[in-house]
N, C-alpha and C. Protein backbone atom coordinates (compact mmCIF):
# COMPACT_ATOMS: atom_id res chain seq x y z
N UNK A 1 -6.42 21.04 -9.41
CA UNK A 1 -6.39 19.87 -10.25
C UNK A 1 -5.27 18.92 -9.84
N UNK A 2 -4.15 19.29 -9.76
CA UNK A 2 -3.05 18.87 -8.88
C UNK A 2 -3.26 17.77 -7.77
N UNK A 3 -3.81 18.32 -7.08
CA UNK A 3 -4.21 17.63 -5.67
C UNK A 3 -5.22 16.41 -5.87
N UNK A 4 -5.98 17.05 -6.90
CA UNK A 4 -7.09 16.16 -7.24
C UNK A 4 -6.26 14.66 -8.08
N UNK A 5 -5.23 15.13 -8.73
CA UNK A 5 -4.44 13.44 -9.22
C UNK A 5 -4.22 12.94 -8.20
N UNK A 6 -3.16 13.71 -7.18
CA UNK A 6 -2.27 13.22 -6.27
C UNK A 6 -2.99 12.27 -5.27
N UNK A 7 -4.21 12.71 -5.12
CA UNK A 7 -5.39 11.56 -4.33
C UNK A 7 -6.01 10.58 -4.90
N UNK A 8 -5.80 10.70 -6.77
CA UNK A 8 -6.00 9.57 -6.98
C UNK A 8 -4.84 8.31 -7.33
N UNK A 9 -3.67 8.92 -7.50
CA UNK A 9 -3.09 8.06 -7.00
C UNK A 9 -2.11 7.09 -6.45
N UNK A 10 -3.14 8.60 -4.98
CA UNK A 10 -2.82 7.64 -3.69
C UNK A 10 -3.52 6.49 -3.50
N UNK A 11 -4.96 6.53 -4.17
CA UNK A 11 -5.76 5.68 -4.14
C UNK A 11 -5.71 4.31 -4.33
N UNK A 12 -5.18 4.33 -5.38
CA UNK A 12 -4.48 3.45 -6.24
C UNK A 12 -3.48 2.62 -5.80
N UNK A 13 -2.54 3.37 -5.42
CA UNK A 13 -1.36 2.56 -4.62
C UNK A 13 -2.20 2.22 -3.63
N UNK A 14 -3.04 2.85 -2.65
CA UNK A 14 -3.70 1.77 -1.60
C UNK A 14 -4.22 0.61 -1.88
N UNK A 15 -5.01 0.63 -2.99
CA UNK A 15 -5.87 -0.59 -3.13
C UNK A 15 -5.02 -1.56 -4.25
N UNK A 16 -3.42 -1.04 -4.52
CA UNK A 16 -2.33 -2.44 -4.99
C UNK A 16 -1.65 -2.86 -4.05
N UNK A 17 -1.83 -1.87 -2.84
CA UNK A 17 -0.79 -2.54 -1.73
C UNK A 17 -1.74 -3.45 -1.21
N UNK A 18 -2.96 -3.05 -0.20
CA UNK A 18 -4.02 -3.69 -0.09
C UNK A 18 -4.24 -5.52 -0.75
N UNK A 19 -3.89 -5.19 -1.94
CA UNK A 19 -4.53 -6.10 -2.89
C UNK A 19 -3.38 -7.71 -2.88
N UNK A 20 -2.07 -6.94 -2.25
CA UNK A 20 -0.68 -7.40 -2.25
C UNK A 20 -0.94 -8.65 -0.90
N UNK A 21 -1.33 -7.97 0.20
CA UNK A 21 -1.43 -8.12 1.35
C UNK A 21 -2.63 -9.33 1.22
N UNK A 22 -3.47 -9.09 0.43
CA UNK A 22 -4.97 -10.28 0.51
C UNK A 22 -4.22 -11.63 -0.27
N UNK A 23 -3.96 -11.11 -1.40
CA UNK A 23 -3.25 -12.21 -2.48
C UNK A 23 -2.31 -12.87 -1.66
N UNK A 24 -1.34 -12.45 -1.25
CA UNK A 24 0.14 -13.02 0.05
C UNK A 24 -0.93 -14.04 1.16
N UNK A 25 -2.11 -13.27 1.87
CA UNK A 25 -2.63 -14.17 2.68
C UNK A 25 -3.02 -15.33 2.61
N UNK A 26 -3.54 -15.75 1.38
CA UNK A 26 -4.52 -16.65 0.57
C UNK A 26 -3.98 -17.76 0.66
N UNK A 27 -2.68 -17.62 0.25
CA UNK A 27 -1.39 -18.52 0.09
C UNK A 27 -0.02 -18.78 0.40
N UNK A 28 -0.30 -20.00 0.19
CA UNK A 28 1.44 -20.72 1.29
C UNK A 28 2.74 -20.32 0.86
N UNK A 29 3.41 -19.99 0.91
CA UNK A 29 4.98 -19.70 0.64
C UNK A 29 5.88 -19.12 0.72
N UNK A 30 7.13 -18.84 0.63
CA UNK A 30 7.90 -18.16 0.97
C UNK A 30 7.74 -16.74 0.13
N UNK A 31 7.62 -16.90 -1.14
CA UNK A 31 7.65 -15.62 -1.96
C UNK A 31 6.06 -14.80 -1.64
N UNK A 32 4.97 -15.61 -1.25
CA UNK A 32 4.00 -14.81 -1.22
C UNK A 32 3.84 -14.42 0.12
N UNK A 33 4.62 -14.60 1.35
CA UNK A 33 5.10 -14.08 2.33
C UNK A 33 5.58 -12.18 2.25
N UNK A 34 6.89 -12.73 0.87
CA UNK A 34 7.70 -11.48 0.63
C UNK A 34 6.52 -10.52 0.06
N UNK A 35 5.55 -11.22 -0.91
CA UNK A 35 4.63 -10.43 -1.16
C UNK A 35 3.57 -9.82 -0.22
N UNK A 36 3.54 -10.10 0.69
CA UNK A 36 2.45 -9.34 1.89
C UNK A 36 3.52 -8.42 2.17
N UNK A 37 4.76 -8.88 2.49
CA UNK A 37 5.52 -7.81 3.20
C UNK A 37 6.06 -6.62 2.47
N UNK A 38 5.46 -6.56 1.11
CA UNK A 38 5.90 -5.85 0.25
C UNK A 38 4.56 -4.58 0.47
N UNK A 39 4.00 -5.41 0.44
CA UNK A 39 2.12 -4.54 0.76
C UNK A 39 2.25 -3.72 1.97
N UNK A 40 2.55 -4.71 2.62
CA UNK A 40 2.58 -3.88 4.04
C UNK A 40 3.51 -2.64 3.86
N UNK A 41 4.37 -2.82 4.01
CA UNK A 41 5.62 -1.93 3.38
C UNK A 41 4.89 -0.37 2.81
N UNK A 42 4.49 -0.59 1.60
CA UNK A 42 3.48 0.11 0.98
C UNK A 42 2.47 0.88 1.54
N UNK A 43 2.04 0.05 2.63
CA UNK A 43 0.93 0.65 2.90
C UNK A 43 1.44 1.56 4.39
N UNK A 44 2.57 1.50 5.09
CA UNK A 44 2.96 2.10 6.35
C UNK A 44 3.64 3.03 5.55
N UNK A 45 4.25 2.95 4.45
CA UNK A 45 4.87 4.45 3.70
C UNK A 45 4.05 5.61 3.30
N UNK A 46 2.74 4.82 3.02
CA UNK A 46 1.56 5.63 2.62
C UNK A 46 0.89 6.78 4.17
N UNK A 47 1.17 5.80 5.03
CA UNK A 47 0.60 6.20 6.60
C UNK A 47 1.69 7.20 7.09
N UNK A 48 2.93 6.87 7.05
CA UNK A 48 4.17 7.76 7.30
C UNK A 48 4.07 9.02 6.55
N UNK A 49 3.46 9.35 4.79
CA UNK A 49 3.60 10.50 4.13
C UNK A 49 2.39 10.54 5.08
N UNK A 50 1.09 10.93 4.92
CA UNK A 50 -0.01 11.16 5.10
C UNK A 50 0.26 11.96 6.54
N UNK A 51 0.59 10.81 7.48
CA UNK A 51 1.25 11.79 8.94
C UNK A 51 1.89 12.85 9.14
N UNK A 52 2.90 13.03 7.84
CA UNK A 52 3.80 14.05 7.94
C UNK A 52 3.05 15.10 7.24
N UNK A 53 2.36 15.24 6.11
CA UNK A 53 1.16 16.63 6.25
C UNK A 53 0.45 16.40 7.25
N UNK A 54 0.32 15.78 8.09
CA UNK A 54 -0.81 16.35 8.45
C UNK A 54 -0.20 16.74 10.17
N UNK A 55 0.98 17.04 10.57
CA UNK A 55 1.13 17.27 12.15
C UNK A 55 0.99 18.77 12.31
């Protein structure tokens, strides 16, 4: 059951980082810049845990 949260959410955080990254694209500015880079961020931390179970 455990495992079964923990994937959902991971899920979750994917598709707010995701969601970070589309919204930031859309539009011009400095802060929605910070906001992609916040996504991104998010989403290579997600790739970094994921890597480390799995070597």
């Amino acid at each position: 059951m455990k495992k079964w949260i923990v994937r959902i959410i991971g899920l979750v955080l994917f598709i707010v980082c995701l969601a970070l990254v589309i919204h930031g694209q859309r539009t011009v500015g400095a802060g929605y810049l910070l906001e992609m880079l916040a996504g991104l961020v998010g989403i290579l931390i997600m790739l970094g845990i994921y890597n480390k179970q799995h070597q």
